[in-house]
N, C-alpha and C. Protein backbone atom coordinates (compact mmCIF):
# COMPACT_ATOMS: atom_id res chain seq x y z
N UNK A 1 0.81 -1.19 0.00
CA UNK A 1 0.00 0.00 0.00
C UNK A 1 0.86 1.27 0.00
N UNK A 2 1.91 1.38 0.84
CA UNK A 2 2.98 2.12 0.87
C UNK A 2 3.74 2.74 -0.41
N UNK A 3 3.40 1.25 -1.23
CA UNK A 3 4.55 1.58 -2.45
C UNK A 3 3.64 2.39 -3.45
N UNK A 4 2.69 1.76 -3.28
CA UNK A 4 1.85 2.47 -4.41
C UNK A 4 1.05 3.84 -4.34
N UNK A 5 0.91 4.37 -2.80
CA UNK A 5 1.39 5.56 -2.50
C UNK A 5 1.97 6.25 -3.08
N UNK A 6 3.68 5.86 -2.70
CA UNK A 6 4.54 6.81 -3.03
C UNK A 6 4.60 7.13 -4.95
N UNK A 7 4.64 5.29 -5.40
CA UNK A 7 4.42 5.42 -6.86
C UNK A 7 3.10 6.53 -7.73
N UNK A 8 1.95 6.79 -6.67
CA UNK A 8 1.17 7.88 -7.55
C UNK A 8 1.13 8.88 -7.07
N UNK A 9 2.13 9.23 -6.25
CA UNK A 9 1.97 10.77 -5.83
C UNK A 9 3.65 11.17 -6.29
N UNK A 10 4.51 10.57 -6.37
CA UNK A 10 5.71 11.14 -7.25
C UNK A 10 4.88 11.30 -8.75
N UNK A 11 4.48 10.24 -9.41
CA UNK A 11 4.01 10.04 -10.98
C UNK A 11 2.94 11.50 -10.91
N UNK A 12 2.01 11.80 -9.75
CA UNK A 12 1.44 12.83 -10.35
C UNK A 12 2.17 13.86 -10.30
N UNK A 13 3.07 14.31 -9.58
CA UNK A 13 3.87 15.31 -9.07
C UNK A 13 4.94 15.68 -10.23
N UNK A 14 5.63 14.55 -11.22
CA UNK A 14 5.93 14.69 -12.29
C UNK A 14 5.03 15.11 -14.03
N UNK A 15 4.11 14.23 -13.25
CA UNK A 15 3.37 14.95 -15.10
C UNK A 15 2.66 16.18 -14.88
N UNK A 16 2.04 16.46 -13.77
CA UNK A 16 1.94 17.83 -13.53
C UNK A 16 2.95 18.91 -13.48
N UNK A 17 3.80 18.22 -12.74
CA UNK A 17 5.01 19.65 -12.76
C UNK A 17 4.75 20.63 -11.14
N UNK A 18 4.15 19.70 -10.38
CA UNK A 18 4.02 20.66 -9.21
C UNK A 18 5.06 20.02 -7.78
N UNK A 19 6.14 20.61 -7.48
CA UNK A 19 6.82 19.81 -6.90
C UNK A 19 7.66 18.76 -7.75
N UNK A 20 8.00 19.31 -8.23
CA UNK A 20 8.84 17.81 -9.68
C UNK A 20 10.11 17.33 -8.20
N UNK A 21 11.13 18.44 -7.95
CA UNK A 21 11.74 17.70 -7.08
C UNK A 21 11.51 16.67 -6.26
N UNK A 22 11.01 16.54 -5.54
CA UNK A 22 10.17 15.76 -4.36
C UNK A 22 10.03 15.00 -4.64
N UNK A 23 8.80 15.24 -5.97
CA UNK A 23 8.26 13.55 -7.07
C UNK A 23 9.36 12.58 -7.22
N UNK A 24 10.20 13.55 -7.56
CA UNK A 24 11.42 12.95 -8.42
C UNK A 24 12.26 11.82 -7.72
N UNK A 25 12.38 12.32 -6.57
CA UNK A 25 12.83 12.04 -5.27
C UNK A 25 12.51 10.86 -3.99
N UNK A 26 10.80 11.12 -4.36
CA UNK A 26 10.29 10.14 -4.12
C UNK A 26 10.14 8.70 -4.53
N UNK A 27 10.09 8.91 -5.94
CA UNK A 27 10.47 7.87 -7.11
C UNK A 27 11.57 7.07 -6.47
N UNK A 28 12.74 7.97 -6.86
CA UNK A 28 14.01 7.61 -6.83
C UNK A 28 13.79 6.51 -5.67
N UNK A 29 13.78 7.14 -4.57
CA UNK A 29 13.64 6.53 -2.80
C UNK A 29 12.89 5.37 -3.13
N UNK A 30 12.29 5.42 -4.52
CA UNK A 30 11.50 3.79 -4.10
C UNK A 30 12.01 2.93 -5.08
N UNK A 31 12.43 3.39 -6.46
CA UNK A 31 12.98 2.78 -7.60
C UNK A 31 14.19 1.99 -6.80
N UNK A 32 15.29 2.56 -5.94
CA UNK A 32 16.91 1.98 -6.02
C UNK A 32 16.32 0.76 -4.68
N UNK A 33 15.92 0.95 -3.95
CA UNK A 33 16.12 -0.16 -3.42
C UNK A 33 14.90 -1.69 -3.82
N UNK A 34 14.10 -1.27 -4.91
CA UNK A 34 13.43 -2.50 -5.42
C UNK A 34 13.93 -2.73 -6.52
N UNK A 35 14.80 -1.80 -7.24
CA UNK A 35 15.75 -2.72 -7.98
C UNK A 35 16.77 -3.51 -7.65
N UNK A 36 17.53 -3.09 -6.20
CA UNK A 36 18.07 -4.23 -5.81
C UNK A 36 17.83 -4.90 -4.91
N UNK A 37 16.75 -4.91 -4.68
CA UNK A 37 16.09 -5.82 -4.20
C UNK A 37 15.50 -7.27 -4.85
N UNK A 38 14.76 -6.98 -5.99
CA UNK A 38 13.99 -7.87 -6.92
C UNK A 38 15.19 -8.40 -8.41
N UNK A 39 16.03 -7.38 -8.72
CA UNK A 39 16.71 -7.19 -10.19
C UNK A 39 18.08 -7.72 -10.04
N UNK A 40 18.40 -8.20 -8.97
CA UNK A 40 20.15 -8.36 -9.06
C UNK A 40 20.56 -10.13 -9.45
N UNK A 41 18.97 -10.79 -10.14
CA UNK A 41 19.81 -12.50 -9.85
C UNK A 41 20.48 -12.29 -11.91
N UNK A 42 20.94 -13.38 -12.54
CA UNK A 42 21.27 -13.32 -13.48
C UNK A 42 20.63 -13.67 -14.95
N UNK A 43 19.76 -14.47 -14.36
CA UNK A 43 18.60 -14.17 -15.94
C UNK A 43 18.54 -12.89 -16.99
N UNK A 44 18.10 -13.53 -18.09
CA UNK A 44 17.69 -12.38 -19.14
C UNK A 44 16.89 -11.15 -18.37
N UNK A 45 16.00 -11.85 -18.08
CA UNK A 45 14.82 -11.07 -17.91
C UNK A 45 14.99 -9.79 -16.65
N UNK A 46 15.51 -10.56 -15.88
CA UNK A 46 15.72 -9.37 -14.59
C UNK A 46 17.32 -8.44 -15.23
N UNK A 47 18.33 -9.22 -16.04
CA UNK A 47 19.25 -7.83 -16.42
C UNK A 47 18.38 -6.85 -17.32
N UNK A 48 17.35 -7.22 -18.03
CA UNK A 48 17.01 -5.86 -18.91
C UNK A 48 16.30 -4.89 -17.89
N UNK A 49 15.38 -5.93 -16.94
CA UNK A 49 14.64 -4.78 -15.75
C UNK A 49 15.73 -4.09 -15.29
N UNK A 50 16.70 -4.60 -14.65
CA UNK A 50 17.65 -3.97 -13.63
C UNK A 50 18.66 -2.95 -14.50
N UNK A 51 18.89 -3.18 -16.27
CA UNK A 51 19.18 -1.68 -16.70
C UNK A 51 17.93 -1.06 -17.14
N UNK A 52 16.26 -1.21 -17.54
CA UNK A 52 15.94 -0.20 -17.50
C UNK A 52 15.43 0.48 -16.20
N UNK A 53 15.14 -0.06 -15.07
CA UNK A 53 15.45 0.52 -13.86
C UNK A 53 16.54 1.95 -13.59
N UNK A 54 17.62 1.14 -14.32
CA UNK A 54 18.60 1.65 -13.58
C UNK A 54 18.87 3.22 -14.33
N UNK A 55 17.69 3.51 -15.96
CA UNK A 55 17.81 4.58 -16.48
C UNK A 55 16.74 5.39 -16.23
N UNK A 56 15.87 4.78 -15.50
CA UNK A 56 14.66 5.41 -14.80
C UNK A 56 15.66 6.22 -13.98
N UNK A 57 16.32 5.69 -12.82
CA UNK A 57 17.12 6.04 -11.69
C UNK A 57 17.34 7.45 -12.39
N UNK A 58 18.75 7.39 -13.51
CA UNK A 58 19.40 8.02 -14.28
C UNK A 58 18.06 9.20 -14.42
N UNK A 59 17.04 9.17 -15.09
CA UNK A 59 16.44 10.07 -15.54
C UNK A 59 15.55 10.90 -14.36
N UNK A 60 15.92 10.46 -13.44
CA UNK A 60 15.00 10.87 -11.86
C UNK A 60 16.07 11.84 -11.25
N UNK A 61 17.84 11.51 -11.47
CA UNK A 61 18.01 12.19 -11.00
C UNK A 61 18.71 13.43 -11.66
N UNK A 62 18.38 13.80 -12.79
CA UNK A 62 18.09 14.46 -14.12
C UNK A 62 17.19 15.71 -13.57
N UNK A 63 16.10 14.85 -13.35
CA UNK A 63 15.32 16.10 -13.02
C UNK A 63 14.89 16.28 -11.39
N UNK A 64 15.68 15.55 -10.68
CA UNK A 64 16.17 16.13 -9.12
C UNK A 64 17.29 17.88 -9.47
N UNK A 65 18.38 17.34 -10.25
CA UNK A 65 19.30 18.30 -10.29
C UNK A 65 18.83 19.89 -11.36
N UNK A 66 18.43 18.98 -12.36
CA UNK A 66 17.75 20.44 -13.49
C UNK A 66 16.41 20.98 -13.33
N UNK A 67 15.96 20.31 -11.65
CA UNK A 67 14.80 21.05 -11.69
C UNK A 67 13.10 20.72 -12.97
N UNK A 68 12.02 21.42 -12.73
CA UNK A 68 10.96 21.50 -13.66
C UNK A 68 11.38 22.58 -14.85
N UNK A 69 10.69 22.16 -15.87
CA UNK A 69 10.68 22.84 -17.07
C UNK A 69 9.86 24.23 -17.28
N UNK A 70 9.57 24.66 -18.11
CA UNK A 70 9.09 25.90 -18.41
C UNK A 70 7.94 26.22 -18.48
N UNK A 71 7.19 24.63 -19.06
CA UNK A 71 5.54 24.86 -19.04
C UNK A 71 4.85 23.94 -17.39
N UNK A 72 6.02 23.98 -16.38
CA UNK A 72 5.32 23.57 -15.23
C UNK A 72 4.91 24.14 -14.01
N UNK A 73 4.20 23.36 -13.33
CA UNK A 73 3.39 24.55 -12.38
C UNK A 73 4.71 25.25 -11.23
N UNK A 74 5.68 24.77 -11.30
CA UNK A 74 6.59 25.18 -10.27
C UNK A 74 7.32 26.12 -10.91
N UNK A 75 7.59 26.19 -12.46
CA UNK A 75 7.99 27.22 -12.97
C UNK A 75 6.68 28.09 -13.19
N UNK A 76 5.85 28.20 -13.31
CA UNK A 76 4.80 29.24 -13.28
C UNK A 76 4.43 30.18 -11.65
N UNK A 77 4.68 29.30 -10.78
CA UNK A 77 4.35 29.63 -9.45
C UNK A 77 5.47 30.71 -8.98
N UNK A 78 6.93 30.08 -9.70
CA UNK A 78 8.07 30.77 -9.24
C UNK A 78 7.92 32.28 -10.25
N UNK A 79 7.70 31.97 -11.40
CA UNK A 79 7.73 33.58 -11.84
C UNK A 79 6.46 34.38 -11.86
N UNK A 80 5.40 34.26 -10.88
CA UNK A 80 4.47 34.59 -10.24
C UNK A 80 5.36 35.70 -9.02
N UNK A 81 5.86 34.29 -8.73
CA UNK A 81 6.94 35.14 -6.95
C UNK A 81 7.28 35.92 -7.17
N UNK A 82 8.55 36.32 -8.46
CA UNK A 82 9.63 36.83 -8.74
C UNK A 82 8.78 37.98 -9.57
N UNK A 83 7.47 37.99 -9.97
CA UNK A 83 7.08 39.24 -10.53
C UNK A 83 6.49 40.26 -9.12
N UNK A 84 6.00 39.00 -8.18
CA UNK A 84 5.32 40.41 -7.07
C UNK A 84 6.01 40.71 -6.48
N UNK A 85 7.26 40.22 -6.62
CA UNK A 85 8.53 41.12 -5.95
C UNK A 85 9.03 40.55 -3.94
N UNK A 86 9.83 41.21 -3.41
CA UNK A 86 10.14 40.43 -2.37
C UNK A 86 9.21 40.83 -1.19
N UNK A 87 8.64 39.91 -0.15
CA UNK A 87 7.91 39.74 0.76
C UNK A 87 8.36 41.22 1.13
N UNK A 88 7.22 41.77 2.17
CA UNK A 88 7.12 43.31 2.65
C UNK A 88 8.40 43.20 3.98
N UNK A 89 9.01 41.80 4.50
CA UNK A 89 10.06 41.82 5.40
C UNK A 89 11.34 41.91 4.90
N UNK A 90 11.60 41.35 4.03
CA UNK A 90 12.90 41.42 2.92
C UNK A 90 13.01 42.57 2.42
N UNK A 91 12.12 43.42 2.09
CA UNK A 91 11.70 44.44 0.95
C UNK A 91 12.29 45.75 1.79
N UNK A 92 11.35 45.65 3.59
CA UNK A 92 12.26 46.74 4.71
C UNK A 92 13.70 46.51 4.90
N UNK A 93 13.75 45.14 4.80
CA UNK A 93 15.46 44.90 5.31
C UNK A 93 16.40 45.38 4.07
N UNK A 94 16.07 45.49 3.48
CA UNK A 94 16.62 45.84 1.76
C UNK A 94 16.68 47.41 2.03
N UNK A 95 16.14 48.04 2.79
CA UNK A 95 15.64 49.62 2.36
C UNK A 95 16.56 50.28 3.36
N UNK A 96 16.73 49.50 3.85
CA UNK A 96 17.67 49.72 5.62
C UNK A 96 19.18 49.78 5.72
């Protein structure tokens, strides 16, 4: 129940774009240890899981480090911020 939790609230958090870090993050936190958990014996079948796993990993932490894109809600929210300018406490400490 846990897993599948975390699996649809990172997955929404990515195709939305709200919180991508976190999602991303969350993923990650659940992807590395059930890949080696389930993916490490030597069959066909578990080496192709355990490398495409392992480019999921790769692509999670892609967009841990580069952040959301341009058409997402965390980039929309942020240049929302950055247009109304800095909170009225920053704004005195600035003037001072």
């Amino acid at each position: 129940m846990l897993s599948a939790t975390a699996q649809l609230a990172g997955s929404a958090a990515l195709v939305l774009g709200w919180r991508t870090r976190w999602g991303a993050a969350l993923l990650l936190a659940f992807i590395v240890p059930a890949t080696l958990l389930f993916h490490l014996r030597s069959d066909q079948t578990d080496v192709e899981l355990f490398t495409r796993d392992l480019a999921i990993a790769g692509g999670l932490i892609l967009l841990i480090q580069q952040g959301p894109g341009a058409l997402s809600v965390d980039a929309r929210t942020m240049a929302r911020a950055e247009a109304a300018g800095p909170p009225p406490a920053e704004a005195a400490s600035a003037r001072s």
